[in-house]
PDB file of N, CA and C in Angstrom:
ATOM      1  N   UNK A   1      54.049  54.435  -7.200  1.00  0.00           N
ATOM      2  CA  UNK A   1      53.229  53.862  -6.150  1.00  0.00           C
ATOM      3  C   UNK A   1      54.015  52.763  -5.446  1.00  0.00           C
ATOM      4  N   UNK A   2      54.003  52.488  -3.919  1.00  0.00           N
ATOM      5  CA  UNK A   2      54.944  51.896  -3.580  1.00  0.00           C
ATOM      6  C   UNK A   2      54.422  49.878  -3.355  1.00  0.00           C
ATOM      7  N   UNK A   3      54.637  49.515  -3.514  1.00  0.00           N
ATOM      8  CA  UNK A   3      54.221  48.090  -3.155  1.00  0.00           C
ATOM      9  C   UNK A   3      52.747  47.999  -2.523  1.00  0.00           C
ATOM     10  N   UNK A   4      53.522  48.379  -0.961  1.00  0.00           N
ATOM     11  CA  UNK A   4      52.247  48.060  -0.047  1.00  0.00           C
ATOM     12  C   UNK A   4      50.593  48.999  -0.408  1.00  0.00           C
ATOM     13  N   UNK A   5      50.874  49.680  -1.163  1.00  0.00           N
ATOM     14  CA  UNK A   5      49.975  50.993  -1.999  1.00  0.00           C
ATOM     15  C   UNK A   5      48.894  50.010  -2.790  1.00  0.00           C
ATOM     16  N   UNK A   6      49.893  49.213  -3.721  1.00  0.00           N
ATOM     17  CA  UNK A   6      49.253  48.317  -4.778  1.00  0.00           C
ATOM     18  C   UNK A   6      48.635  46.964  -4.275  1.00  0.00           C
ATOM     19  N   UNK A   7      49.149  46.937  -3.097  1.00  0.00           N
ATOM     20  CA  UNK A   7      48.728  44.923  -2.340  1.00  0.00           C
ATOM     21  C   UNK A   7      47.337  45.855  -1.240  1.00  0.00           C
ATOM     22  N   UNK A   8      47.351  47.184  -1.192  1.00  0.00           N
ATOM     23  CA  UNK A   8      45.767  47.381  -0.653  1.00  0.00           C
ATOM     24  C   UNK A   8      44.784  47.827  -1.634  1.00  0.00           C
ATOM     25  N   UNK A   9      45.336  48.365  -2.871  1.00  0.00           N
ATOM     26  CA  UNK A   9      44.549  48.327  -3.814  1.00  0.00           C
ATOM     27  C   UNK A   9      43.536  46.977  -4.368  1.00  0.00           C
ATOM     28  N   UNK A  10      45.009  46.464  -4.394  1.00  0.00           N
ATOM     29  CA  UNK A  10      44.105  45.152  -4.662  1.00  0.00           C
ATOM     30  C   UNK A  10      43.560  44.207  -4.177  1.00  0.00           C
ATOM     31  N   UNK A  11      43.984  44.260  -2.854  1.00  0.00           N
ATOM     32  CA  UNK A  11      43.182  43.521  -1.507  1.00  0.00           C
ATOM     33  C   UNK A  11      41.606  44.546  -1.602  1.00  0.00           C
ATOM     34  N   UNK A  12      41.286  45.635  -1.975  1.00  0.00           N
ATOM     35  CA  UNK A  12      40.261  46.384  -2.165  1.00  0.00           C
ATOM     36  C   UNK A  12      39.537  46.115  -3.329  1.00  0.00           C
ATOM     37  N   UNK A  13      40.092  46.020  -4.108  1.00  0.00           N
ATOM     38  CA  UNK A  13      39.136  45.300  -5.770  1.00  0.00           C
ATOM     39  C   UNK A  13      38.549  44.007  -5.423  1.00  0.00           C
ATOM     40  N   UNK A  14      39.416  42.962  -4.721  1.00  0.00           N
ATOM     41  CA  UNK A  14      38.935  41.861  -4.167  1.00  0.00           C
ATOM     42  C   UNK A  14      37.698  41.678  -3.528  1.00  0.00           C
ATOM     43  N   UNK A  15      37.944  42.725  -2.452  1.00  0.00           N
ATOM     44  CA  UNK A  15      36.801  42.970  -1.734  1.00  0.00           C
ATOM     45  C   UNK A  15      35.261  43.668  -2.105  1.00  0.00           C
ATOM     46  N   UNK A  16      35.470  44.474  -3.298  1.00  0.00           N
ATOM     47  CA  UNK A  16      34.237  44.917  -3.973  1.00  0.00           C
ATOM     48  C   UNK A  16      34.063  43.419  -4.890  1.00  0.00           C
ATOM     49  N   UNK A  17      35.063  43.223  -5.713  1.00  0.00           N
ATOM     50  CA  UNK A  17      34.439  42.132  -6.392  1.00  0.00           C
ATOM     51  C   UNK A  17      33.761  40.984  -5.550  1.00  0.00           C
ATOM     52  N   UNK A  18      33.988  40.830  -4.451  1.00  0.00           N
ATOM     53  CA  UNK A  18      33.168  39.650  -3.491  1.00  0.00           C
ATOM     54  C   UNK A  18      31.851  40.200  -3.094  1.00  0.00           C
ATOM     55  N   UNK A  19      31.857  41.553  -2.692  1.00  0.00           N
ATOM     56  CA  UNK A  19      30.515  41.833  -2.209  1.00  0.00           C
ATOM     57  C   UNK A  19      29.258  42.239  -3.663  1.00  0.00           C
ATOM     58  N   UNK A  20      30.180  42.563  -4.814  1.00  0.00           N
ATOM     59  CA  UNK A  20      29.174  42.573  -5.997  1.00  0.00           C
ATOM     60  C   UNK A  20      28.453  41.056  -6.014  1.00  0.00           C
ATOM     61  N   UNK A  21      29.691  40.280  -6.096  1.00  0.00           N
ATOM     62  CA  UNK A  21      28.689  39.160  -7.066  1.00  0.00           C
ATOM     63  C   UNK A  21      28.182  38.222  -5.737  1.00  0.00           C
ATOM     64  N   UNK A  22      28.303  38.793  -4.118  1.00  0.00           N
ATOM     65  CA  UNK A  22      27.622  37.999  -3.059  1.00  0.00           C
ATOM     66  C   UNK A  22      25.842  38.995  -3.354  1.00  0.00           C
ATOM     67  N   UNK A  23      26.159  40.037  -3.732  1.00  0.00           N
ATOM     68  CA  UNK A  23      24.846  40.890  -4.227  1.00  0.00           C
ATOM     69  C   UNK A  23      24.395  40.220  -4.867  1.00  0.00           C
ATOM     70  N   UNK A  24      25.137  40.257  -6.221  1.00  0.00           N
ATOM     71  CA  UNK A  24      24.487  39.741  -7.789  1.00  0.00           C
ATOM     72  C   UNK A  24      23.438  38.305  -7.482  1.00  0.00           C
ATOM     73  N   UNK A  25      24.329  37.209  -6.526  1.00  0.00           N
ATOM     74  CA  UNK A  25      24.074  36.155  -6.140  1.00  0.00           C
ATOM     75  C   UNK A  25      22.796  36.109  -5.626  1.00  0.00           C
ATOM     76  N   UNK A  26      22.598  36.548  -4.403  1.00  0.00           N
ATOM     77  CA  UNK A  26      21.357  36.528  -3.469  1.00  0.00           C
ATOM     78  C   UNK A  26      20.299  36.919  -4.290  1.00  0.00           C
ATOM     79  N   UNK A  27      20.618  38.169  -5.212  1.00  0.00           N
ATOM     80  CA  UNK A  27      19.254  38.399  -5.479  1.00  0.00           C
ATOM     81  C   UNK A  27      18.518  38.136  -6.944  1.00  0.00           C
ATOM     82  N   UNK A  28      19.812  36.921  -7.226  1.00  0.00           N
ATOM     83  CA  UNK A  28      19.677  35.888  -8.377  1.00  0.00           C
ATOM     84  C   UNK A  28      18.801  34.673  -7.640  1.00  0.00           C
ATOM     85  N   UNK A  29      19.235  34.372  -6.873  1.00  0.00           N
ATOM     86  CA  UNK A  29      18.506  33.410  -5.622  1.00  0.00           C
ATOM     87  C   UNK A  29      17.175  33.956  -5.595  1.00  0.00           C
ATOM     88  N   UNK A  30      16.894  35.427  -5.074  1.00  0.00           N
ATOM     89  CA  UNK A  30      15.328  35.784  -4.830  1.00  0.00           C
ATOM     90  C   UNK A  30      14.343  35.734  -5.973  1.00  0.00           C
ATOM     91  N   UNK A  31      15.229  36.327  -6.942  1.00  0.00           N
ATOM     92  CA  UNK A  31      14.053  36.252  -8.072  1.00  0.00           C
ATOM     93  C   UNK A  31      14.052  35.748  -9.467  1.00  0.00           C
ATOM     94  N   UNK A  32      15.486  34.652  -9.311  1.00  0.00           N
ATOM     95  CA  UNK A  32      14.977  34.085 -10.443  1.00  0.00           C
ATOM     96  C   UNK A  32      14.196  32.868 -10.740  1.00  0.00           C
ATOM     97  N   UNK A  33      13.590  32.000 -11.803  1.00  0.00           N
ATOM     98  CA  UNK A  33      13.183  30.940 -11.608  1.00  0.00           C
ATOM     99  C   UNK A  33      14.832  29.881 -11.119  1.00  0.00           C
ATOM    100  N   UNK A  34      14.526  29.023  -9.719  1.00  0.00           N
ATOM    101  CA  UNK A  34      15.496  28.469  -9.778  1.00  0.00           C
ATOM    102  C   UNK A  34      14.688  27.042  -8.277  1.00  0.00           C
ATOM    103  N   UNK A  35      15.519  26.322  -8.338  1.00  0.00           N
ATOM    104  CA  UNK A  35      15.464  24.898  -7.648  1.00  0.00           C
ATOM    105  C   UNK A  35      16.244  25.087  -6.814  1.00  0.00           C
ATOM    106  N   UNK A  36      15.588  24.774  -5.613  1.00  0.00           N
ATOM    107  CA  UNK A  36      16.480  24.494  -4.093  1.00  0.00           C
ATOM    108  C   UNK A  36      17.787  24.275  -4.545  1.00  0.00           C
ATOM    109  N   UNK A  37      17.871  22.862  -5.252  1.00  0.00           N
ATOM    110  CA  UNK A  37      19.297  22.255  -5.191  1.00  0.00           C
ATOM    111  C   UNK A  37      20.102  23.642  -6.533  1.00  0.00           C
ATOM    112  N   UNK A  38      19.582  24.460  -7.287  1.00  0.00           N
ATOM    113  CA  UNK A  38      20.122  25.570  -8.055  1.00  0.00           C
ATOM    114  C   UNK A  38      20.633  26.422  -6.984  1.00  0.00           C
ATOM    115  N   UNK A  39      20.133  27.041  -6.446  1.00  0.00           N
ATOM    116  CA  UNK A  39      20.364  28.073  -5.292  1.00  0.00           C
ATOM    117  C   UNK A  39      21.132  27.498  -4.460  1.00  0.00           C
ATOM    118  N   UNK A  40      21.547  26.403  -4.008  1.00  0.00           N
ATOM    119  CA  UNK A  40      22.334  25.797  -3.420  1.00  0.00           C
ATOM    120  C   UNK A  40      24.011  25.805  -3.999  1.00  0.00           C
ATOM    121  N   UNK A  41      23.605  25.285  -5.485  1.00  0.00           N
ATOM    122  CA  UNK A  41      24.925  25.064  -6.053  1.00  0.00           C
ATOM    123  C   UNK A  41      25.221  26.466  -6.010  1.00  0.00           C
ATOM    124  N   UNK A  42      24.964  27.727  -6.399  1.00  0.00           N
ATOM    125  CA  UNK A  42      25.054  29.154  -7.007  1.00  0.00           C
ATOM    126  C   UNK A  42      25.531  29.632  -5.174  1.00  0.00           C
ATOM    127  N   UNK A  43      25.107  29.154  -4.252  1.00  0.00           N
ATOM    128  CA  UNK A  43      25.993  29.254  -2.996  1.00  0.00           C
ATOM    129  C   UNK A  43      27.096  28.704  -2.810  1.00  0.00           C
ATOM    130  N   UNK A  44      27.199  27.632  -3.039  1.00  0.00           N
ATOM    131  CA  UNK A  44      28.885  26.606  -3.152  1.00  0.00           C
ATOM    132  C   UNK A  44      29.988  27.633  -4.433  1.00  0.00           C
ATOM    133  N   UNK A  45      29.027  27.973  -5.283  1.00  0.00           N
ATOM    134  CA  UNK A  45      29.877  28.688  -6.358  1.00  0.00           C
ATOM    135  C   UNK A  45      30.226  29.587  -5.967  1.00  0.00           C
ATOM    136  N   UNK A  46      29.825  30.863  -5.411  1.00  0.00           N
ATOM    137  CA  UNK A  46      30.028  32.231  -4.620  1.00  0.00           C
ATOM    138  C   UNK A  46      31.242  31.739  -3.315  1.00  0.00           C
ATOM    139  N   UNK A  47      31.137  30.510  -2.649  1.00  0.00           N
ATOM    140  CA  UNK A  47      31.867  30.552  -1.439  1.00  0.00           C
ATOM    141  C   UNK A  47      33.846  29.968  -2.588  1.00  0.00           C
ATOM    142  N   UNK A  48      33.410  28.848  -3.472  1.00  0.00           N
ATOM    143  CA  UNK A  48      34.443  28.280  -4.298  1.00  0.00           C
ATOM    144  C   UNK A  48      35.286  30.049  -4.570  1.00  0.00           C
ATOM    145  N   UNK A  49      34.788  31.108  -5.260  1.00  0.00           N
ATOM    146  CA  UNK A  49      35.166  32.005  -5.789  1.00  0.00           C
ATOM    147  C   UNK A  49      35.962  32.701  -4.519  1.00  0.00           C
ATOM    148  N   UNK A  50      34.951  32.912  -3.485  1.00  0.00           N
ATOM    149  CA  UNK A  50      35.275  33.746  -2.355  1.00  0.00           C
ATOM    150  C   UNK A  50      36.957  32.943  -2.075  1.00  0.00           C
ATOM    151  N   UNK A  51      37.181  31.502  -1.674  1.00  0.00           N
ATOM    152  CA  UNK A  51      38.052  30.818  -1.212  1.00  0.00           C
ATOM    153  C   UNK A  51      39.128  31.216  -2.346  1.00  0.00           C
ATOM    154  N   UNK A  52      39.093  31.377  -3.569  1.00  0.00           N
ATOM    155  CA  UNK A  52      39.820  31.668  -4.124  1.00  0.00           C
ATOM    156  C   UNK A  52      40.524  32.943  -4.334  1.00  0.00           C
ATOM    157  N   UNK A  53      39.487  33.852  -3.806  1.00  0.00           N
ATOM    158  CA  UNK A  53      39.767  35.323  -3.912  1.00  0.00           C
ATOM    159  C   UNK A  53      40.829  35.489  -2.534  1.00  0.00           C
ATOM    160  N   UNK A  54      40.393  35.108  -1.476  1.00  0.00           N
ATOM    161  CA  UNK A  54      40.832  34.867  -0.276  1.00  0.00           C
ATOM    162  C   UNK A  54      41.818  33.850   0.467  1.00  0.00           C
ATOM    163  N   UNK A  55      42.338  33.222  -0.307  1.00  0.00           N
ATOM    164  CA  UNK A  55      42.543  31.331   0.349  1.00  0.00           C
ATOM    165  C   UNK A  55      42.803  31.398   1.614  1.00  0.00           C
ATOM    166  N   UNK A  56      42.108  30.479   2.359  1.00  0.00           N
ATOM    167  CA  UNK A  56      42.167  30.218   3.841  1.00  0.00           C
ATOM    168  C   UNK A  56      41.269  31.024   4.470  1.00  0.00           C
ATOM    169  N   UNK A  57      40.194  31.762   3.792  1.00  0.00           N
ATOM    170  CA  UNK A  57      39.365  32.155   4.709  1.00  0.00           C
ATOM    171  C   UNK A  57      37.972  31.324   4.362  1.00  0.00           C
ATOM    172  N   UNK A  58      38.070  30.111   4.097  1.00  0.00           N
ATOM    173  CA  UNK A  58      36.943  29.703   4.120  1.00  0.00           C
ATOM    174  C   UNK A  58      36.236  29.933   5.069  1.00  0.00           C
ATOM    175  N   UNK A  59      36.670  30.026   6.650  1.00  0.00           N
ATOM    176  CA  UNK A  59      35.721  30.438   8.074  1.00  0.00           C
ATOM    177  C   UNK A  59      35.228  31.694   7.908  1.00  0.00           C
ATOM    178  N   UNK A  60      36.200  32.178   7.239  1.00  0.00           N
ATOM    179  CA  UNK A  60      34.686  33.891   7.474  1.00  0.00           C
ATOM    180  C   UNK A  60      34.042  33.785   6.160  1.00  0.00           C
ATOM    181  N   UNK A  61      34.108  33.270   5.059  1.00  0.00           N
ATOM    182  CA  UNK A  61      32.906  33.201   4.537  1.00  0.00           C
ATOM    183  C   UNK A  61      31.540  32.674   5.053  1.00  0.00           C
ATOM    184  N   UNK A  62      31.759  31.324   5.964  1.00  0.00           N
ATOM    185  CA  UNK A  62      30.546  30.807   6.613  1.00  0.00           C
ATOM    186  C   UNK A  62      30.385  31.775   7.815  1.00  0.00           C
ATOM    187  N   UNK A  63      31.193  32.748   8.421  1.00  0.00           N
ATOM    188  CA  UNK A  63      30.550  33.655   9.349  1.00  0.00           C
ATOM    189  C   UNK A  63      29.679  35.059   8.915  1.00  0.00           C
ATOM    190  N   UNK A  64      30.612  35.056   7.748  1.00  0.00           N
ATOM    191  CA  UNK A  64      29.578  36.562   7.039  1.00  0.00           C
ATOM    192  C   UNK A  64      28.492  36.055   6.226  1.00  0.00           C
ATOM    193  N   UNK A  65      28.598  35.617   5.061  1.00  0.00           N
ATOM    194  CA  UNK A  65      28.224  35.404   3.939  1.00  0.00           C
ATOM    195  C   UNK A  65      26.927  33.831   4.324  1.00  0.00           C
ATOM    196  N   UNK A  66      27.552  32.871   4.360  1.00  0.00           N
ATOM    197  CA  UNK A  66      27.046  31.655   5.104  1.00  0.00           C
ATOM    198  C   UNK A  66      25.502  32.120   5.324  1.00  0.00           C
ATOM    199  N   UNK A  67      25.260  33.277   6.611  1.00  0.00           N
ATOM    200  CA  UNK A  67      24.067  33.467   6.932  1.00  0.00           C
ATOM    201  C   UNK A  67      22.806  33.886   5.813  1.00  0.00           C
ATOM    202  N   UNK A  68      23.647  34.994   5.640  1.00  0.00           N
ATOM    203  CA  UNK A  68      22.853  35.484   4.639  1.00  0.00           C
ATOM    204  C   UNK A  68      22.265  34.792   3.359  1.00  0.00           C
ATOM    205  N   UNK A  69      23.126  34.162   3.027  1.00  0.00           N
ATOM    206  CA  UNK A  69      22.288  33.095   1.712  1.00  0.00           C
ATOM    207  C   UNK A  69      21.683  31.950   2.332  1.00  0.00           C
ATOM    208  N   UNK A  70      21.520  31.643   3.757  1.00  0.00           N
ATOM    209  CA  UNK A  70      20.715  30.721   4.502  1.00  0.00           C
ATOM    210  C   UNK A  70      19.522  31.727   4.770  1.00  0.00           C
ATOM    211  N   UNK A  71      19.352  33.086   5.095  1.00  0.00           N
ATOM    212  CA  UNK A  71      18.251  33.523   5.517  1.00  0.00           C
ATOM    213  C   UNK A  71      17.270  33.462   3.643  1.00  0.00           C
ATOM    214  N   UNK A  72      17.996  34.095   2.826  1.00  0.00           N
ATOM    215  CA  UNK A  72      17.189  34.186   1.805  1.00  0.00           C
ATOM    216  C   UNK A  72      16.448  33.014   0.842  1.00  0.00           C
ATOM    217  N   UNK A  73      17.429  31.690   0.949  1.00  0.00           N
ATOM    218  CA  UNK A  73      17.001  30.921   0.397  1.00  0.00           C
ATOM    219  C   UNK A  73      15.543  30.105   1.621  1.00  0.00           C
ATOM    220  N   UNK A  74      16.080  30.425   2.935  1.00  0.00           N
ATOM    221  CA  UNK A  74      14.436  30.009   3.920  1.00  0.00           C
ATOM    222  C   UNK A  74      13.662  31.286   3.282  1.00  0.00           C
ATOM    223  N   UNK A  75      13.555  31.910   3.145  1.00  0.00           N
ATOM    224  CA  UNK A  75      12.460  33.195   2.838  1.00  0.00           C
ATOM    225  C   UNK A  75      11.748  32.461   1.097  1.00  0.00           C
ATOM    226  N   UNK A  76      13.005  32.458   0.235  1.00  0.00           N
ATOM    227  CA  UNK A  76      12.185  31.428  -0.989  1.00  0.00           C
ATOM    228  C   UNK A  76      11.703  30.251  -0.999  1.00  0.00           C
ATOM    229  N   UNK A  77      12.339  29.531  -0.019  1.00  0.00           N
ATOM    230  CA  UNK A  77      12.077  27.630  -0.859  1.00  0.00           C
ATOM    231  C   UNK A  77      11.151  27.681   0.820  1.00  0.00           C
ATOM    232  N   UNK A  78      11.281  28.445   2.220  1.00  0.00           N
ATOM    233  CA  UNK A  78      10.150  27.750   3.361  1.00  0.00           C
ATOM    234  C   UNK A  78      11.252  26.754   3.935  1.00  0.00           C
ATOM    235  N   UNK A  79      12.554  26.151   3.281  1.00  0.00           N
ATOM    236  CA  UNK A  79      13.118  25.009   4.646  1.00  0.00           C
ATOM    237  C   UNK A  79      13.314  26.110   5.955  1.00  0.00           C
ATOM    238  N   UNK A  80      13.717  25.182   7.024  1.00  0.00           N
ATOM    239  CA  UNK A  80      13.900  25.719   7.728  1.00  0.00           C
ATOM    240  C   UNK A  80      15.689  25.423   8.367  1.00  0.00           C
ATOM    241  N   UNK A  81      15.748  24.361   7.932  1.00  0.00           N
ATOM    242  CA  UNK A  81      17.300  23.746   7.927  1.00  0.00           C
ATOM    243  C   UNK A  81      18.315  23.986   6.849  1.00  0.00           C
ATOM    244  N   UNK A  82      19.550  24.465   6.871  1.00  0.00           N
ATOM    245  CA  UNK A  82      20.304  24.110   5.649  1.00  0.00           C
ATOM    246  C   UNK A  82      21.688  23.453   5.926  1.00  0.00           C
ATOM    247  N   UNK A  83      22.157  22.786   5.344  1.00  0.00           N
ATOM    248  CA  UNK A  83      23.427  22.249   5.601  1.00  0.00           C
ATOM    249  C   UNK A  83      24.671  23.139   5.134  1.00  0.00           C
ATOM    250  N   UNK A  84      25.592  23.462   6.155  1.00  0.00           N
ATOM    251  CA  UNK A  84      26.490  24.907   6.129  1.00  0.00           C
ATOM    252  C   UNK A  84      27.867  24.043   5.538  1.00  0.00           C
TER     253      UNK A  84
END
């Protein structure tokens, strides 16, 4: 297998492993017992991981990801504001 074979393989594992546990995450957020400021941290934790999986894309995590755990946590906790 030649190099560039193995650096999209694994640029591809990366990428399932981010969208599993951005899954796992949210819908740990929807239904488990948890506290604003819980669901909050368990978002900082998912973006910490993402930055690491990725480094330097902290901006598209707050363009993809960002929203989505802002729409679900207004759907549980009712704010209407969150700090990004």
């Amino acid at each position: 297998m030649r190099m560039e074979e193995k650096e999209i393989r694994e640029e591809n594992r990366k990428i399932r492993f981010l969208r599993y546990l951005v899954d796992f995450s949210l819908q740990s957020i929807q239904q488990e017992v948890l506290s604003l400021a819980e669901a909050l941290k368990v978002v900082e934790d998912v973006k910490r991981a993402a930055c690491n999986l990725f480094p330097g894309k902290e901006e598209t995590f707050e363009l993809i990801y960002r929203p989505r755990f802002n729409r679900v946590i207004q759907e549980r906790f009712g704010v209407t504001s969150l700090i990004s």
